[in-house]
C-alpha atoms as a PDB file:
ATOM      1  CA  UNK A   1     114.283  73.149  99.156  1.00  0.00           C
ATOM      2  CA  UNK A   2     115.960  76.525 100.277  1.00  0.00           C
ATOM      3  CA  UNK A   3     114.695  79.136 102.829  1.00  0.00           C
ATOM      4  CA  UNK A   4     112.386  81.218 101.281  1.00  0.00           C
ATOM      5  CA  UNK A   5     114.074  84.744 101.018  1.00  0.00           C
ATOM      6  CA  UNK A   6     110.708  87.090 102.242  1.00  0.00           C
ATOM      7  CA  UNK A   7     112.486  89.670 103.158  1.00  0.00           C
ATOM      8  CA  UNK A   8     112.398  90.627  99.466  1.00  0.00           C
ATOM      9  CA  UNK A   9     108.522  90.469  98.881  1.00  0.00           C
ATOM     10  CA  UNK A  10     105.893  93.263 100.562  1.00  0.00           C
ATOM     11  CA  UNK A  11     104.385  92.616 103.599  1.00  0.00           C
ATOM     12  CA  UNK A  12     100.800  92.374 101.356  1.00  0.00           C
ATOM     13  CA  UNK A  13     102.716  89.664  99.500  1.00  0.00           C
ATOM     14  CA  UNK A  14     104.431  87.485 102.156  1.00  0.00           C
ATOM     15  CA  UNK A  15     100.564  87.588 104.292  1.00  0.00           C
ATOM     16  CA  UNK A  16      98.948  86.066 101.241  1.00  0.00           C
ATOM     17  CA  UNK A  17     101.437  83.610 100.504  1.00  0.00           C
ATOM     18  CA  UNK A  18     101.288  82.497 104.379  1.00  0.00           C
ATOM     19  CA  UNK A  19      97.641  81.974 104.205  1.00  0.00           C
ATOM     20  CA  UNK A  20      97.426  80.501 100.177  1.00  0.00           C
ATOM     21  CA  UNK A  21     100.075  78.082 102.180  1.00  0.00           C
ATOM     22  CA  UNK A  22      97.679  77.177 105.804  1.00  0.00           C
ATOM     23  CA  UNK A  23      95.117  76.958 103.794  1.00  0.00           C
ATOM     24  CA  UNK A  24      96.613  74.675 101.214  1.00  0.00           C
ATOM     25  CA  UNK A  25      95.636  71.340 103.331  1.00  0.00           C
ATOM     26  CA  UNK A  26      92.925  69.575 102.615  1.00  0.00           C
ATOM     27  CA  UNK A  27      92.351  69.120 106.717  1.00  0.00           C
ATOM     28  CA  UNK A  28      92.713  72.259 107.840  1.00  0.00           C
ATOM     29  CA  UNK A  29      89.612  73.641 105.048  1.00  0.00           C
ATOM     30  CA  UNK A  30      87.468  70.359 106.619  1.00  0.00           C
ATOM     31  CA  UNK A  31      88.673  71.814 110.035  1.00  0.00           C
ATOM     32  CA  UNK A  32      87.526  75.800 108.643  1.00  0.00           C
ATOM     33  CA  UNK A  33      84.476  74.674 106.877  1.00  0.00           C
ATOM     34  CA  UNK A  34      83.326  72.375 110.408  1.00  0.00           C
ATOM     35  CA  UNK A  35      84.101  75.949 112.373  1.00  0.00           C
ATOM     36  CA  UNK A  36      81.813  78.300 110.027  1.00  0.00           C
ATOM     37  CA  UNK A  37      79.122  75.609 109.681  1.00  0.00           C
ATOM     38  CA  UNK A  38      78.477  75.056 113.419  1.00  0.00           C
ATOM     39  CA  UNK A  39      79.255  78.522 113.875  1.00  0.00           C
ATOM     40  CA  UNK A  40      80.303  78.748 117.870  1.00  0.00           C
ATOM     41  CA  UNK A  41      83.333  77.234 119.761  1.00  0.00           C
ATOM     42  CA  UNK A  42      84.111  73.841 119.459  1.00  0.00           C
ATOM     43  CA  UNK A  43      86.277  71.830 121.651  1.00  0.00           C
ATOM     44  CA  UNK A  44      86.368  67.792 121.201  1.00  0.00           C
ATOM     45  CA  UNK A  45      84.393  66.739 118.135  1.00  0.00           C
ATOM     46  CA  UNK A  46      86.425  67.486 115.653  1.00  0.00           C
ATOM     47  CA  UNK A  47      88.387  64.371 115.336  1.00  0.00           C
ATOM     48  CA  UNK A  48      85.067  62.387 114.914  1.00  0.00           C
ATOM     49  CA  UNK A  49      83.947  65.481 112.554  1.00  0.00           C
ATOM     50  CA  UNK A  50      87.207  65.450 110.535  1.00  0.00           C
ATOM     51  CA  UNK A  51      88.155  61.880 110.694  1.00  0.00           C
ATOM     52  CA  UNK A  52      92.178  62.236 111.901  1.00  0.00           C
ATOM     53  CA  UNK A  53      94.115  61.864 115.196  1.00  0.00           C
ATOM     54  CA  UNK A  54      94.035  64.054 117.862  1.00  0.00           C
ATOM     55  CA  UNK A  55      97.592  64.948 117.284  1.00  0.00           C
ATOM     56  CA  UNK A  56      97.200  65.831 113.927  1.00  0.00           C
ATOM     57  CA  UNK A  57      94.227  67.983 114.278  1.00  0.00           C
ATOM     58  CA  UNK A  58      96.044  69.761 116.724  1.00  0.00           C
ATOM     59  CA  UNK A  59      99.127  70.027 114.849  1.00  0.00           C
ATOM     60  CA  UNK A  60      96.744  71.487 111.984  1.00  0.00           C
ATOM     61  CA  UNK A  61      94.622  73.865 114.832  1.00  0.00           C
ATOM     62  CA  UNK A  62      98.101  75.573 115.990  1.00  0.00           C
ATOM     63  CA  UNK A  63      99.093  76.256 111.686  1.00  0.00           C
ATOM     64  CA  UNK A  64      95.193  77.849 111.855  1.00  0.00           C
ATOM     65  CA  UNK A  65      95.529  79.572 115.267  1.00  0.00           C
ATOM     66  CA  UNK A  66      99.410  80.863 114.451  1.00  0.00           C
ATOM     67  CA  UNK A  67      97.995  82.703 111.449  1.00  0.00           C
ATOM     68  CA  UNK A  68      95.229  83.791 113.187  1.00  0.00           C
ATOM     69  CA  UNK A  69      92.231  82.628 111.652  1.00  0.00           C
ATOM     70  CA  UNK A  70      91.030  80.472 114.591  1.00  0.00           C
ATOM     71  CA  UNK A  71      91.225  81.607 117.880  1.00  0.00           C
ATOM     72  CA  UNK A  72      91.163  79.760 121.538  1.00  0.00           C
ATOM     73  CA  UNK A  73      89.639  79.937 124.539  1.00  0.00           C
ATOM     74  CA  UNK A  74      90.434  77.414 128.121  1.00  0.00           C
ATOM     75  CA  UNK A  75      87.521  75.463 129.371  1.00  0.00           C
ATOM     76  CA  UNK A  76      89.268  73.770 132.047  1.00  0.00           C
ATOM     77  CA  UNK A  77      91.312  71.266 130.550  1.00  0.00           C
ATOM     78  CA  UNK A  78      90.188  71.627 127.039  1.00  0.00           C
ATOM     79  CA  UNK A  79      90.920  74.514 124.121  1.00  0.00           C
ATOM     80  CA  UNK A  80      87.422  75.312 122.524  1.00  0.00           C
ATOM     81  CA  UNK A  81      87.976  76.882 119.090  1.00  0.00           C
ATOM     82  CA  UNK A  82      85.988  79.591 116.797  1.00  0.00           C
ATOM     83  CA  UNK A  83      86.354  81.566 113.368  1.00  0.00           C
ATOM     84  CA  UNK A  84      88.394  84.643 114.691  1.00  0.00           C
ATOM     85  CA  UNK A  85      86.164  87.013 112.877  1.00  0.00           C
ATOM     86  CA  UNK A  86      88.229  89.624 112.727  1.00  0.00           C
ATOM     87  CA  UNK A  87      91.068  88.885 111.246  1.00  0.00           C
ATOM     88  CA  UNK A  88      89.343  86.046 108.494  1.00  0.00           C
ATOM     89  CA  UNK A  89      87.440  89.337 107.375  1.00  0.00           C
ATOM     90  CA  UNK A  90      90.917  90.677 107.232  1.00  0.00           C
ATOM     91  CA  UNK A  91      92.258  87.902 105.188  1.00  0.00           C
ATOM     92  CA  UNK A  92      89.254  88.037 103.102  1.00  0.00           C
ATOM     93  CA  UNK A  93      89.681  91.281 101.698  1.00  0.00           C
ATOM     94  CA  UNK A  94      93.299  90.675 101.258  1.00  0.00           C
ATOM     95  CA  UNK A  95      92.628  87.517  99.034  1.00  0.00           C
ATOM     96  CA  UNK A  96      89.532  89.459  97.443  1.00  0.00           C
ATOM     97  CA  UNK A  97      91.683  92.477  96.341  1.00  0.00           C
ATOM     98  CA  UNK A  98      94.156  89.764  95.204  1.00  0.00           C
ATOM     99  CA  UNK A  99      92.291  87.117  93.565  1.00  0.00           C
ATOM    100  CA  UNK A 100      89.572  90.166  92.009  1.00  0.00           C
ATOM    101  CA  UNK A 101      92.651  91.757  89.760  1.00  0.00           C
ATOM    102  CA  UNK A 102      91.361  89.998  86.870  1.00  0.00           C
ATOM    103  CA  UNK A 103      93.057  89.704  82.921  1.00  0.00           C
ATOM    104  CA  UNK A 104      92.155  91.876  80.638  1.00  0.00           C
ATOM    105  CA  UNK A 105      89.714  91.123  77.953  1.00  0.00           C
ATOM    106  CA  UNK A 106      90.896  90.449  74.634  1.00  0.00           C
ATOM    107  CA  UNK A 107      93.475  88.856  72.462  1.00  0.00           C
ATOM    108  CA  UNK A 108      96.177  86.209  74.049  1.00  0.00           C
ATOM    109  CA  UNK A 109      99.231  87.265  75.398  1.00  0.00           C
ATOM    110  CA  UNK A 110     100.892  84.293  74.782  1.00  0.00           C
END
């Protein structure tokens, strides 16, 4: 497959591609839905919570944190992680505005 040519899409467009795509693993919505549900910073359960090696949930926790929708703090020698609440609100309205356009009632277009 080809590099993607985004240069040619909006900014609006290329941000919700980018998250439709870190969102598109399976892992990394266990590793969102673990986040909201305890609701504070987490720092070592989540390969017993998600089931997968440690390097894998971090490979999947720096896609999450590069796009912004987790965010890190350093407890010593660990990285506790949280919801960044700012910018998933962000996201969310992005995706909302996106996702709410809707068809038009009526008859078939096809």
């Amino acid at each position: 497959m080809g590099v993607t040519r985004t240069d040619i899409y909006s900014e609006k467009e290329n941000r919700i591609a980018a998250f439709a795509k870190v969102i598109g693993h399976p892992a990394r919505v266990a590793i969102l839905q673990h986040l909201f549900k305890i609701n504070t910073c987490i720092c070592g359960d989540l390969v017993d919570e998600i089931g997968l090696a440690q390097p894998t949930i971090s490979q999947h926790l720096k896609e999450l944190k590069n796009m912004r929708l987790i965010k890190g703090t350093i407890e010593g020698t660990r990285v506790c992680y949280c919801i960044d609440k700012e910018n998933w609100n962000s996201m969310s309205r992005l995706m909302q505005d996106f996702l709410g356009q809707g068809l038009q009632d009526g008859e078939e277009c096809c």
